[in-house]
Protein backbone atom coordinates (compact mmCIF):
# COMPACT_ATOMS: atom_id res chain seq x y z
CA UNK A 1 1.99 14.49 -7.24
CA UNK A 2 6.09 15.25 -7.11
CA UNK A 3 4.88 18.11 -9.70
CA UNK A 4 2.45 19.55 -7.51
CA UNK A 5 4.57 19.34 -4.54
CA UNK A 6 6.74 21.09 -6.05
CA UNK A 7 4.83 23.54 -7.95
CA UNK A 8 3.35 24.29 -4.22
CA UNK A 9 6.37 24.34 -2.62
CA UNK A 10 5.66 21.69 0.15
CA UNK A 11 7.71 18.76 0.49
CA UNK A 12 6.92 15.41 -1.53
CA UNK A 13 7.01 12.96 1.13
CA UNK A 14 6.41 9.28 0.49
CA UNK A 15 5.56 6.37 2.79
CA UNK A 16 7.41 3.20 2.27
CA UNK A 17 6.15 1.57 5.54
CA UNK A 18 4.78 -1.37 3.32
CA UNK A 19 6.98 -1.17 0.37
CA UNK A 20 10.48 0.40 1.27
CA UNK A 21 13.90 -1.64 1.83
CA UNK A 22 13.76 -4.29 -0.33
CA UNK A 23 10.22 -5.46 -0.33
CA UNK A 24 9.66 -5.03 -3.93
CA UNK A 25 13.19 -6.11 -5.03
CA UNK A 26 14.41 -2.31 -5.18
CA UNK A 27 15.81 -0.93 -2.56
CA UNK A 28 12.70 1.21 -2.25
CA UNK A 29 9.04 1.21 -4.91
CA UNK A 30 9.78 4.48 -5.85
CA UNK A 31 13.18 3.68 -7.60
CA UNK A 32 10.81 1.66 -10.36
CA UNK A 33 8.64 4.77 -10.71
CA UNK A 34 11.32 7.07 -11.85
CA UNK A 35 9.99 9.54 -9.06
CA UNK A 36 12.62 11.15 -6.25
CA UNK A 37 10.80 12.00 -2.82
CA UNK A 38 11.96 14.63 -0.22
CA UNK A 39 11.25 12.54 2.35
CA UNK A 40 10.85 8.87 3.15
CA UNK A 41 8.86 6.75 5.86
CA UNK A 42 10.36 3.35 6.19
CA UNK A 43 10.70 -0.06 7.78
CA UNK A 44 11.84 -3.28 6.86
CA UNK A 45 14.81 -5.02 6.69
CA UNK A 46 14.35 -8.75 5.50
CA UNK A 47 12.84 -8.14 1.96
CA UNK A 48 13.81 -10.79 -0.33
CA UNK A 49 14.14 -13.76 1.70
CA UNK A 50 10.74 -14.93 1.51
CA UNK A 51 10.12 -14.44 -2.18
CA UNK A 52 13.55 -16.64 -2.29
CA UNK A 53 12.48 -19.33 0.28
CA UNK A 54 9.16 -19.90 -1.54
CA UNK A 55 10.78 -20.29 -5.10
CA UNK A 56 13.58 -22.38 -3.41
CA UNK A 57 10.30 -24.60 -1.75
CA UNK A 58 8.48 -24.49 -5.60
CA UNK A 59 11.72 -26.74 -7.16
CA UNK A 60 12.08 -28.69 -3.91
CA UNK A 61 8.00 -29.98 -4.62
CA UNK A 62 7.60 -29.08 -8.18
CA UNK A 63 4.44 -31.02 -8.43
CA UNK A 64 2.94 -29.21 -5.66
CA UNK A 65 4.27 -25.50 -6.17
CA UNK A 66 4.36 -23.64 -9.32
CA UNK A 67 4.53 -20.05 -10.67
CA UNK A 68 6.28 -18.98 -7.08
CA UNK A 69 6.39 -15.11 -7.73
CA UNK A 70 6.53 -11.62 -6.16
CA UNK A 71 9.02 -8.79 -4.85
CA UNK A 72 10.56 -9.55 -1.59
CA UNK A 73 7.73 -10.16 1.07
CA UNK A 74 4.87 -9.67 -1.21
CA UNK A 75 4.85 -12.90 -3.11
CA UNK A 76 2.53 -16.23 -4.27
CA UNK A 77 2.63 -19.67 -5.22
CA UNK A 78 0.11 -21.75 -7.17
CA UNK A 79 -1.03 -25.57 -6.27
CA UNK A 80 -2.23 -27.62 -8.52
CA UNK A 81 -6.24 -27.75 -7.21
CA UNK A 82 -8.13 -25.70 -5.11
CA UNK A 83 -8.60 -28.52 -2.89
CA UNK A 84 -4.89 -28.85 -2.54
CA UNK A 85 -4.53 -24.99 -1.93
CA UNK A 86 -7.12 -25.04 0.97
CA UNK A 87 -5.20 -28.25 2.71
CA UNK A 88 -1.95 -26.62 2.48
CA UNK A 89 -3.43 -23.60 4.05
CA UNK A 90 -5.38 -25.34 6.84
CA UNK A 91 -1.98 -27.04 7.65
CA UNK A 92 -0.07 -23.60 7.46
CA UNK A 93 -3.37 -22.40 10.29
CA UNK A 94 -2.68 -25.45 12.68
CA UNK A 95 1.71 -24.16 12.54
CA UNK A 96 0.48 -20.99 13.50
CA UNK A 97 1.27 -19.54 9.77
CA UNK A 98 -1.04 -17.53 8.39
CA UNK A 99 -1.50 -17.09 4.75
CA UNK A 100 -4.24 -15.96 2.09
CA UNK A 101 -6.21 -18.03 -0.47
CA UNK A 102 -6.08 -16.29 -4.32
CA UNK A 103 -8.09 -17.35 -7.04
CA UNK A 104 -8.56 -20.94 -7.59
CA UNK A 105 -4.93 -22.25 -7.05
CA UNK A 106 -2.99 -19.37 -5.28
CA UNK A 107 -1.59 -18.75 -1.53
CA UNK A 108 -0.86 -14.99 -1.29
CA UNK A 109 1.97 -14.11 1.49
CA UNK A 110 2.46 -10.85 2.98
CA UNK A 111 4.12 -11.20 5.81
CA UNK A 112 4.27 -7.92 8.03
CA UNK A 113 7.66 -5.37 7.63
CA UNK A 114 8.50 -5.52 11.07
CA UNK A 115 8.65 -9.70 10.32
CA UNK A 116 12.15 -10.61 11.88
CA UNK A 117 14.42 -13.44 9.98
CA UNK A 118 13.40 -15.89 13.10
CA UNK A 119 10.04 -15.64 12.11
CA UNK A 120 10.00 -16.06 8.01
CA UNK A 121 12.61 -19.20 8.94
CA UNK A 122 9.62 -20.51 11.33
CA UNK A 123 7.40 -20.06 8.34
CA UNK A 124 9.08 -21.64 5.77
CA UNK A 125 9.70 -24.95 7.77
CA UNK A 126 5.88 -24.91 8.38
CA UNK A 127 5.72 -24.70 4.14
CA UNK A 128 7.69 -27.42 3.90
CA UNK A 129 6.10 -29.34 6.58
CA UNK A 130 2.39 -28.39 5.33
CA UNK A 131 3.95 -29.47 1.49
CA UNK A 132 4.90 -32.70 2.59
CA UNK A 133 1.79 -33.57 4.24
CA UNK A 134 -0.07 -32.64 0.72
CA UNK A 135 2.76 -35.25 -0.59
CA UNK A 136 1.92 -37.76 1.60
CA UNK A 137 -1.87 -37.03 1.23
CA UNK A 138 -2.07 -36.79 -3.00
């Protein structure tokens, strides 16, 4: 597409809206695709900290979490059943969190990029909260 762009002489523009500062672990996508835009749309300013929190909450209940993954606000954790996985994320519904089932094991996160620090903090007490319940419940 940069080719063509080119090529055409218009401007290669990308939209980072969802991706840019941070939110896959590069300052912006498009650094990992060895690609250089004329223009970029961006917004987001957090990227990181949740990926961080949920592999920080994965040791704190390793029997619970596992394989806590992703780039900045697009991340995932396993549990160890589906049964588990749906508790947690019925708990996660009643704090007002909302995440998405994956698979057979997985909670999928994707928080929006206008998400403010105030808000992933809220959510990751509500993890730990909804975590210790599946303690106290297993």
């Amino acid at each position: 597409m940069q080719r063509l762009c080119h090529e055409h002489d218009a401007l290669f523009v990308l939209d980072e809206v969802q991706t840019g500062v941070g939110l896959t672990r590069t300052p912006r996508a498009y650094h990992q695709l060895g690609i250089e835009p004329d223009v970029v749309a961006f917004e987001a300013h957090v990227g990181g900290v949740m990926v961080m929190g949920v592999r920080s909450l994965a040791d704190r209940f390793p029997s619970l979490g596992s394989s806590a993954r992703g780039r900045g606000l697009m991340c995932a954790c396993d549990l160890p059943s589906s049964t588990l996985r749906d508790t947690f994320v019925d708990v996660l519904r009643e704090e007002a969190v909302l995440v998405l089932p994956g698979g057979a094991l997985t909670v999928r996160l994707r928080p929006a990029v206008s998400v403010t620090q105030e808000e992933l903090s809220h959510a990751l007490d509500a993890f730990v909260r909804a975590l210790t319940r599946c303690t106290d419940g297993a």
